[in-house]
Every structure is written in structure tokens, then in C-alpha cells.
Protein backbone atom coordinates (compact mmCIF):
# COMPACT_ATOMS: atom_id res chain seq x y z
CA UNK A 1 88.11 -33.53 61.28
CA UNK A 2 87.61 -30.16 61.53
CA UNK A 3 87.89 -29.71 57.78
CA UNK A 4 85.22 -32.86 57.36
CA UNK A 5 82.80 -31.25 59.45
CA UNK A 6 82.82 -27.96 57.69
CA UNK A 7 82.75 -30.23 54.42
CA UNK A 8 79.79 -32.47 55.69
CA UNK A 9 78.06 -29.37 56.88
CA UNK A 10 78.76 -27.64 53.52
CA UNK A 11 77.62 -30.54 51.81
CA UNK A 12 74.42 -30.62 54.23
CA UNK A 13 73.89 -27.24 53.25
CA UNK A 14 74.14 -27.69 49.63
CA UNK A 15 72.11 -30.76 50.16
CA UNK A 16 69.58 -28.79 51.58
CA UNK A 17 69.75 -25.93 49.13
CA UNK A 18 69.39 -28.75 46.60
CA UNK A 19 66.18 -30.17 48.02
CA UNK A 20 64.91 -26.25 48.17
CA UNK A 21 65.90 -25.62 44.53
CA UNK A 22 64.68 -29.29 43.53
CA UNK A 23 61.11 -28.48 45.06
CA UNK A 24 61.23 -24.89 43.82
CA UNK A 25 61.97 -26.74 40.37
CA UNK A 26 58.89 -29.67 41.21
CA UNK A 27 56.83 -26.14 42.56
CA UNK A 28 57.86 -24.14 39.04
CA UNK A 29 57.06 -27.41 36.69
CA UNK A 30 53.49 -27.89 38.31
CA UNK A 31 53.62 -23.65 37.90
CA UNK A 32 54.60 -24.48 34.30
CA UNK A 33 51.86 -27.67 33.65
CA UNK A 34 49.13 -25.45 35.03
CA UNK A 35 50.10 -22.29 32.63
CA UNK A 36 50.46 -24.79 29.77
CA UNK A 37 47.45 -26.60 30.54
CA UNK A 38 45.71 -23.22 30.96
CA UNK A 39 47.09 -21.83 27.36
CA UNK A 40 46.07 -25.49 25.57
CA UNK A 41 42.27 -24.79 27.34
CA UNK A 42 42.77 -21.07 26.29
CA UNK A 43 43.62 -22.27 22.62
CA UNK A 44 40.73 -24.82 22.52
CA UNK A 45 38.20 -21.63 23.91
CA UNK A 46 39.65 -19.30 20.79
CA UNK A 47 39.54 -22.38 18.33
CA UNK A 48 36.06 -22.48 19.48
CA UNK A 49 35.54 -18.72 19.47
CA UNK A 50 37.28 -18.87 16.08
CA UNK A 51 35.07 -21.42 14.63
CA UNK A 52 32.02 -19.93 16.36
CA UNK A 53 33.37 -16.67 14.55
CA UNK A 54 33.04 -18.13 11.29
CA UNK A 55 29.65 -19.47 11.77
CA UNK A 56 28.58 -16.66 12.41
CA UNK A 57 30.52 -14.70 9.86
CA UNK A 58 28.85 -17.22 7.45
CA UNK A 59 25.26 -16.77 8.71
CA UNK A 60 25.43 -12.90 8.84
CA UNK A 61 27.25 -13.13 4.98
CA UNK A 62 23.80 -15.08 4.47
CA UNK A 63 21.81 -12.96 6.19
CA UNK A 64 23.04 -9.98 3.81
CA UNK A 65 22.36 -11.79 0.98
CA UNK A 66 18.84 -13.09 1.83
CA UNK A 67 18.78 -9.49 2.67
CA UNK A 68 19.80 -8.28 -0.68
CA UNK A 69 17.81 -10.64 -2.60
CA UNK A 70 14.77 -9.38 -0.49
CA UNK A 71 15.36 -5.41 -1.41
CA UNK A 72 15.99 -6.69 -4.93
CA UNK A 73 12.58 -8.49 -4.98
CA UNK A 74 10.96 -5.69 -3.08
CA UNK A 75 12.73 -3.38 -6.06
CA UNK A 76 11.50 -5.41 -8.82
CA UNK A 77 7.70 -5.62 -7.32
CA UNK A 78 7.88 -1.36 -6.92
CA UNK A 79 9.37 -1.27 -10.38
CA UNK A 80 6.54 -4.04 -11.64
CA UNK A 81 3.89 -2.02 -9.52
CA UNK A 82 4.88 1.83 -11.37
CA UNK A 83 5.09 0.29 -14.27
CA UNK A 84 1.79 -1.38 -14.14
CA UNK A 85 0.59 2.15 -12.81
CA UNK A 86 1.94 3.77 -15.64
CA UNK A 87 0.12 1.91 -18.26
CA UNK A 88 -2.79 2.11 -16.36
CA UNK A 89 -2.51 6.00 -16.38
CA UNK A 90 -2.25 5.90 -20.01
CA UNK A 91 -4.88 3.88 -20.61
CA UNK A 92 -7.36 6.17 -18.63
CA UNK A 93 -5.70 9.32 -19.90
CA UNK A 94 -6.34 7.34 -23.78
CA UNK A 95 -9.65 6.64 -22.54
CA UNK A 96 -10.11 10.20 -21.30
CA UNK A 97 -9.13 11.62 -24.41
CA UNK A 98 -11.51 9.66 -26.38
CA UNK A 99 -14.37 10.29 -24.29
CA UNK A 100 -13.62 13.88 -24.22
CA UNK A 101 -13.30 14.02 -28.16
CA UNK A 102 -16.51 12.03 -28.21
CA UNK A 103 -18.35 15.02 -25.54
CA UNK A 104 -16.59 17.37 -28.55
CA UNK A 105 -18.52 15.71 -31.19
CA UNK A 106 -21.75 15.05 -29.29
CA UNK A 107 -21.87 19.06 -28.30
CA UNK A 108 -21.26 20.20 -31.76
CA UNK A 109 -23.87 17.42 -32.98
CA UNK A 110 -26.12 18.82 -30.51
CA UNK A 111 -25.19 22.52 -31.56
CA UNK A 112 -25.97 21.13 -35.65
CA UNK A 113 -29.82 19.72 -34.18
CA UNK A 114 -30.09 22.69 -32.59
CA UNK A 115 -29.67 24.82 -35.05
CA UNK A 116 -31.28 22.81 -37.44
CA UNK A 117 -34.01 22.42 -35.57
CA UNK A 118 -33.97 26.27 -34.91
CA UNK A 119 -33.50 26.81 -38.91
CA UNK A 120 -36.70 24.85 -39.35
CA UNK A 121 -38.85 26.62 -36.53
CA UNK A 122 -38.16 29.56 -38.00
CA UNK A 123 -39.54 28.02 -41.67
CA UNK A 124 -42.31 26.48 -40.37
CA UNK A 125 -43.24 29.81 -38.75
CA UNK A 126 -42.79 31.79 -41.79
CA UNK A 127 -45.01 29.44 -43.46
CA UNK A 128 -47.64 29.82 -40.82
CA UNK A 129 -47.23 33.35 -41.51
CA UNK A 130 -47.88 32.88 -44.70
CA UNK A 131 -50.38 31.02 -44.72
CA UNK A 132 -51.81 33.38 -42.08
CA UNK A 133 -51.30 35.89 -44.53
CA UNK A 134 -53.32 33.91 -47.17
CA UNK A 135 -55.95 33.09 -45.45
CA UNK A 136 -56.28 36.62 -44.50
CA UNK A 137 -56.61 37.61 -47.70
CA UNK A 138 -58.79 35.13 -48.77
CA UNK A 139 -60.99 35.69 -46.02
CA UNK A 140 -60.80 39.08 -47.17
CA UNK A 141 -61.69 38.11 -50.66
CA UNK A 142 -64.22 36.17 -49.52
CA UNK A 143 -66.11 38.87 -47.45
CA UNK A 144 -65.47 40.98 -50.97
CA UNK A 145 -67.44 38.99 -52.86
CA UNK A 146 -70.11 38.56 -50.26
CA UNK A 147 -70.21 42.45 -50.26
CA UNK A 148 -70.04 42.52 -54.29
CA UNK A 149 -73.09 39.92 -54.33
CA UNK A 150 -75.00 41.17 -51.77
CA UNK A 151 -74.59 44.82 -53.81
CA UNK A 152 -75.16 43.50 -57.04
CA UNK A 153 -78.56 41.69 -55.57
């Protein structure tokens, strides 16, 4: 009897020890749900993150590009702009250059008139010198003859 009670009181113990380690099992599976229900939510968040990642991955790879293209076509208008610049700068230093040979020519036209002109000052002068010079002496000849006729009379 003695032996029965120790056995039933073993077997009570164990009993209970199995009812503490079955609800420390039920308390570590509910542990276990929750941490497995918290890693699938944690794997849905960094699917989400992940996909959200490559969005955004994709719009800033597009955002570089549009980027790029923008510099490119900012490039090309500078480029288009210096160029167009250039030529102009040609054409006014062409332009220049022909209007300064054409100042060239009209001084040394105006230096040729002048000096014609000059060259026939100075003839018409010496022919009213001349003629000065003439009718000098003609007058002279003239007043001559007056004297001569008025002595011969």
C-alpha cells in the first residue's frame, strides 16, 4: 500500500509535471505561432519594401535618364547656340573686312580727287597768271601805242 501510494503520488506528480510541461508546450507553440506569424508579416513588409525598392530603383534609373537626355539636349542647344555664334562672328568680321577695304578705297579715291583737284587749282591758277601776265602786257602795249600816237600827233 505503502508502495501504491508513493506510486500514485509519483504518478500524481508526473501527472502534474506533465500538465506543466504540456501547457509550457501549448504556452511555447502560441510563443512559436506568434514569432511565425510575426516573421510571415515581417516577410510580407520586406516583400513590400523590396518591391517598393524596385519602384523606386526604376523611377530614379528614369529619372537619370530623363536627366541625361536633358543635359544632352541642353549640350546640343549650347553647341547649336556657339556654333550659330560663330558664323555669325564671321560673317560680321567678313562684313567688317569688306567695309574696311571699301573705307581703304574710298580714302585713297578721296586722296586721287584731292589731288586732282589740287593738280588742277594749281593749273587754273597758273593760267590766271598768265593771263594776268598777258593782259598786263597788253595793257602795257596798249598805253604804248596811246603814248606813240599821241607823240606822233
Amino acid at each position: 500500500q505503502e508502495e501504491k501510494k508513493q506510486l500514485t503520488l509519483k504518478v500524481e506528480e508526473l501527472e502534474r509535471k506533465l500538465e506543466s510541461t504540456s501547457a509550457q508546450n501549448i504556452e511555447f507553440l502560441q510563443v512559436i505561432a506568434k514569432r511565425e506569424e510575426s516573421i510571415h508579416q515581417c516577410q510580407l513588409r520586406l516583400e513590400e519594401k523590396s518591391r517598393e525598392c524596385s519602384s523606386l530603383a526604376r523611377q530614379l534609373e528614369m529619372a537619370i535618364e530623363d536627366a541625361k537626355r536633358q543635359v544632352e539636349q541642353s549640350r546640343e542647344r549650347a553647341v547649336s547656340r556657339e556654333r550659330a555664334t560663330q558664323s555669325k562672328m564671321l560673317d560680321l568680321e567678313t562684313h567688317l573686312s569688306r567695309n574696311k577695304t571699301e573705307l581703304n578705297q574710298l580714302r585713297r579715291s578721296k586722296e586721287d580727287a584731292e589731288r586732282r583737284y589740287e593738280s588742277r587749282l594749281q593749273d587754273l591758277r597758273d593760267r590766271l597768271e598768265q593771263s594776268e601776265s598777258t593782259n598786263r602786257s597788253m595793257q602795257n602795249y596798249v598805253q604804248f601805242l596811246k603814248s606813240s600816237y599821241d607823240n606822233v600827233f
